[in-house]
Every structure is written in C-alpha cells, then in structure tokens.
C-alpha atoms as a PDB file:
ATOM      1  CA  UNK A   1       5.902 -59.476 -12.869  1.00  0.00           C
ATOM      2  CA  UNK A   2       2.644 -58.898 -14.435  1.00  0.00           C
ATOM      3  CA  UNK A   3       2.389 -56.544 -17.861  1.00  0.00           C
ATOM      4  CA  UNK A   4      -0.367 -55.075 -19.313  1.00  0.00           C
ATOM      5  CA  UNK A   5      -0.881 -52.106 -21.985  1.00  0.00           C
ATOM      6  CA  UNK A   6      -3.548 -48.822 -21.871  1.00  0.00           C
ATOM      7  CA  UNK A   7      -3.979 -48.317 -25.724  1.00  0.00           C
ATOM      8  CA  UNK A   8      -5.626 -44.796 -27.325  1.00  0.00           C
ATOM      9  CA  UNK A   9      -8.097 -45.164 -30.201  1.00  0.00           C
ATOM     10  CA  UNK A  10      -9.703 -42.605 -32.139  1.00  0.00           C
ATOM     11  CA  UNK A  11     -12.327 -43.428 -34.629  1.00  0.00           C
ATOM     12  CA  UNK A  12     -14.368 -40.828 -36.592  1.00  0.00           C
ATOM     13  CA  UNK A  13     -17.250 -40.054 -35.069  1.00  0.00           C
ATOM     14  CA  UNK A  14     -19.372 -42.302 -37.302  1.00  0.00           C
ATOM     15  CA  UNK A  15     -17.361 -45.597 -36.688  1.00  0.00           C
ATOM     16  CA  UNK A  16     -17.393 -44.659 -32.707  1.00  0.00           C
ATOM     17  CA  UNK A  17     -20.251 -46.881 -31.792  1.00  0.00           C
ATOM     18  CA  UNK A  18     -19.245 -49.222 -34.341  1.00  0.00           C
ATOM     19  CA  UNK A  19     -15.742 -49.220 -32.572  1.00  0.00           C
ATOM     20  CA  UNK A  20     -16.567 -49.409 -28.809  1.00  0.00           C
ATOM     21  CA  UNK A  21     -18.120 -52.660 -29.858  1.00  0.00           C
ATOM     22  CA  UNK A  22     -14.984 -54.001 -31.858  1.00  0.00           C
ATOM     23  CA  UNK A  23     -12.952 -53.092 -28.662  1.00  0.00           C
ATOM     24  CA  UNK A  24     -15.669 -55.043 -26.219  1.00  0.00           C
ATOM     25  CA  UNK A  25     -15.304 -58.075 -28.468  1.00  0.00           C
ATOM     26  CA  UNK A  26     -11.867 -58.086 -28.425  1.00  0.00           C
ATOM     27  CA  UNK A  27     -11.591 -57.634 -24.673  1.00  0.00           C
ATOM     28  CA  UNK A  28     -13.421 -60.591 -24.645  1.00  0.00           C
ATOM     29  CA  UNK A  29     -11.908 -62.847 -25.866  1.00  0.00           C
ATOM     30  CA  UNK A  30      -8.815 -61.724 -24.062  1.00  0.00           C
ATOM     31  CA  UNK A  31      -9.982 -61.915 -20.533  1.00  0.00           C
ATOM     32  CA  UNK A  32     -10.788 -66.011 -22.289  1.00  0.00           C
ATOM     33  CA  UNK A  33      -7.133 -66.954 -22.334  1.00  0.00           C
ATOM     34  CA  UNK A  34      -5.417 -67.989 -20.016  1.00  0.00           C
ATOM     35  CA  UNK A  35      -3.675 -65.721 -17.839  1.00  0.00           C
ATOM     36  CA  UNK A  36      -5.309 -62.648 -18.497  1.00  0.00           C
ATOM     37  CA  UNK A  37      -6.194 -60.532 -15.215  1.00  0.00           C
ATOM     38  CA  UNK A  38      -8.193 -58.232 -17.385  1.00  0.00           C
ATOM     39  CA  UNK A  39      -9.291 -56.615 -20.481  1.00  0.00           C
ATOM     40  CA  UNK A  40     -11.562 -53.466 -20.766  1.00  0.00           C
ATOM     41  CA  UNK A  41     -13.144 -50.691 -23.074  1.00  0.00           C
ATOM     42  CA  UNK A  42     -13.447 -47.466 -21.630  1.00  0.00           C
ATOM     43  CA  UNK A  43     -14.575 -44.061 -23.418  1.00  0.00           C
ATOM     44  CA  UNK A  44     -13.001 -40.900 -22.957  1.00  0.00           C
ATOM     45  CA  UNK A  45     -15.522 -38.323 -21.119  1.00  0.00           C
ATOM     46  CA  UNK A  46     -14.758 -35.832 -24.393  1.00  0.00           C
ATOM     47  CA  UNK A  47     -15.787 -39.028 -26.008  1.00  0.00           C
ATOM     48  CA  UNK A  48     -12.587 -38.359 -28.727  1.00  0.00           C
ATOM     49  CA  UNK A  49     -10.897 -41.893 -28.178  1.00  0.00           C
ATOM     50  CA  UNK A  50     -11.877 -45.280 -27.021  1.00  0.00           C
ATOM     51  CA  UNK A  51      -9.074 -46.511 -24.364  1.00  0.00           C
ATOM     52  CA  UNK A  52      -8.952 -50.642 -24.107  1.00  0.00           C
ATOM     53  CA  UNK A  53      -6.566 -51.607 -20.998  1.00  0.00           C
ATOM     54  CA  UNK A  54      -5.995 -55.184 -20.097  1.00  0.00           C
ATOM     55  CA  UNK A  55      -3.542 -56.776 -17.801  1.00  0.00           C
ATOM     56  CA  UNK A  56      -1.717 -60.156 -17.667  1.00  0.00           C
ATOM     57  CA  UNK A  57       0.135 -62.409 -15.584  1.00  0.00           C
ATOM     58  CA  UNK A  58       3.389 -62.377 -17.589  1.00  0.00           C
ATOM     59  CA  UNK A  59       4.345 -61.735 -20.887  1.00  0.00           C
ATOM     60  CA  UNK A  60       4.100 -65.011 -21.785  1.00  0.00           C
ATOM     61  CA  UNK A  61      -0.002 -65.090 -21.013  1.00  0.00           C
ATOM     62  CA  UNK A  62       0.412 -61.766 -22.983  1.00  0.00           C
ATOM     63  CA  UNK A  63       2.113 -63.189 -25.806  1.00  0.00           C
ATOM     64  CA  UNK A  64      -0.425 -66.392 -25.799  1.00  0.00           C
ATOM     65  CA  UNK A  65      -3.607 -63.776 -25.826  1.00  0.00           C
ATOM     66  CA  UNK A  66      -2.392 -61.924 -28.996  1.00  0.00           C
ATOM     67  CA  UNK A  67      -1.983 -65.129 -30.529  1.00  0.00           C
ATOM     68  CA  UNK A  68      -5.707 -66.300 -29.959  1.00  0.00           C
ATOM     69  CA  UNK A  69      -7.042 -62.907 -31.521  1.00  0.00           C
ATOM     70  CA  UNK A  70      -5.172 -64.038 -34.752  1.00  0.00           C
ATOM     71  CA  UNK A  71      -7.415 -66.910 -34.731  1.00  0.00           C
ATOM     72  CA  UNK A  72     -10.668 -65.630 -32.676  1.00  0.00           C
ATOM     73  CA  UNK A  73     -13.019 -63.965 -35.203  1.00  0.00           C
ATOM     74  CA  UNK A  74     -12.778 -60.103 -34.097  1.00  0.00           C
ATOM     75  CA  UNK A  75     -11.425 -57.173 -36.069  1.00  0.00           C
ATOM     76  CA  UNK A  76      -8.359 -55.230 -34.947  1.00  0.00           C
ATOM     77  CA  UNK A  77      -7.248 -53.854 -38.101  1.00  0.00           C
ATOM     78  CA  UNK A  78      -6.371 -50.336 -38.285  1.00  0.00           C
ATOM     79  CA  UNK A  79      -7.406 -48.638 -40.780  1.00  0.00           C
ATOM     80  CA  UNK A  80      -9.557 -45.443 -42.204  1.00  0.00           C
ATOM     81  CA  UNK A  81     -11.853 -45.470 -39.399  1.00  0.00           C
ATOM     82  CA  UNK A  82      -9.209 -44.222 -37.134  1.00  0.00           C
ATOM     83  CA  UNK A  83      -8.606 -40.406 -37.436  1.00  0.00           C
ATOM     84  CA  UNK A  84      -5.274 -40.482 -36.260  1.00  0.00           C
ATOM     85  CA  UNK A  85      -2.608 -43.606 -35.397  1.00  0.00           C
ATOM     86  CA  UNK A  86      -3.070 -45.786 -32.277  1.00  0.00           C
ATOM     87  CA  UNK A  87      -1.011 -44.788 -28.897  1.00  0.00           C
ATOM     88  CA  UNK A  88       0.064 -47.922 -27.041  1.00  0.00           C
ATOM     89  CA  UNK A  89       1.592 -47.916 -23.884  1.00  0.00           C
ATOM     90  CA  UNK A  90       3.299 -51.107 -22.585  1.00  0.00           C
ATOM     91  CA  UNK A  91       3.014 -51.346 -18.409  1.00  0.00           C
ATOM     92  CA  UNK A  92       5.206 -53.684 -16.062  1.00  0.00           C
ATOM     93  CA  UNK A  93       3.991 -54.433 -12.887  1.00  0.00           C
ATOM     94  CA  UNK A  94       6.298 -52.025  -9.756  1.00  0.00           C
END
C-alpha cells in the first residue's frame, strides 16, 4: 500500500515567495530518499496557500524521508510566517 500526504500552507503574503522556495527544497530532498514516488509544491490559483503533496511506497519509506529532513539542511519550522496552522491530510493508497 503506498501513503502519501497533501499538506495546506499559508504564509503571509510577504514570506510567500520566500515559502514556495522552502517547500521546493524540501520536496527535494524527499523525492532523494529512498522510496519516495514523489514530492511537489504547488500554489493555490487564489495564491492564499502553498500545497506540497508527495507520495511513498510504504510508510516505512515515509517514515525514513522525515527522518532525513531532520538531518538535511532545509527549514520546516512553523512559525509566524504562517497566518494560520498547517492542514495535513494523510492518504493510503485504494
């Protein structure tokens, strides 16, 4: 069964740039591990939230890509540049 997630952002409008970038990197290095089917940024057409969506073979190639961003040098902190929380949705493979 593969799993994979579809996750909301929403920076202020003068981290958006700045954030589409942060969400590239990061995609990168997850479609680098092992496992991973893919990882991408996408924009909203409003342009109100930056959507990443990446898929996986299993939840253990899942498991083994958040691992490597703990160590890779990219920045997935949330904090004050997002207007409003993060909404992550978890996918399983029908």
């Amino acid at each position: 069964m593969s799993v994979g997630f579809v996750a909301m952002h929403y920076p202020h409008a003068d981290h958006h740039d700045a954030f589409v970038a942060r969400v590239q990197r990061v995609a990168g290095v997850l479609r680098s591990t092992p496992g991973c089917l893919g990882a991408e940024c996408w924009v909203t057409a409003a342009g109100d939230a930056v959507v990443s969506i990446a898929r996986w073979e299993s939840e253990a190639a899942q498991a083994a890509s958040m691992q490597a961003l703990g160590s890779a040098d990219v920045d997935v902190a949330y904090d004050e540049r997002e207007v409003r929380p993060r909404e992550i949705t978890a996918l399983v493979s029908a």
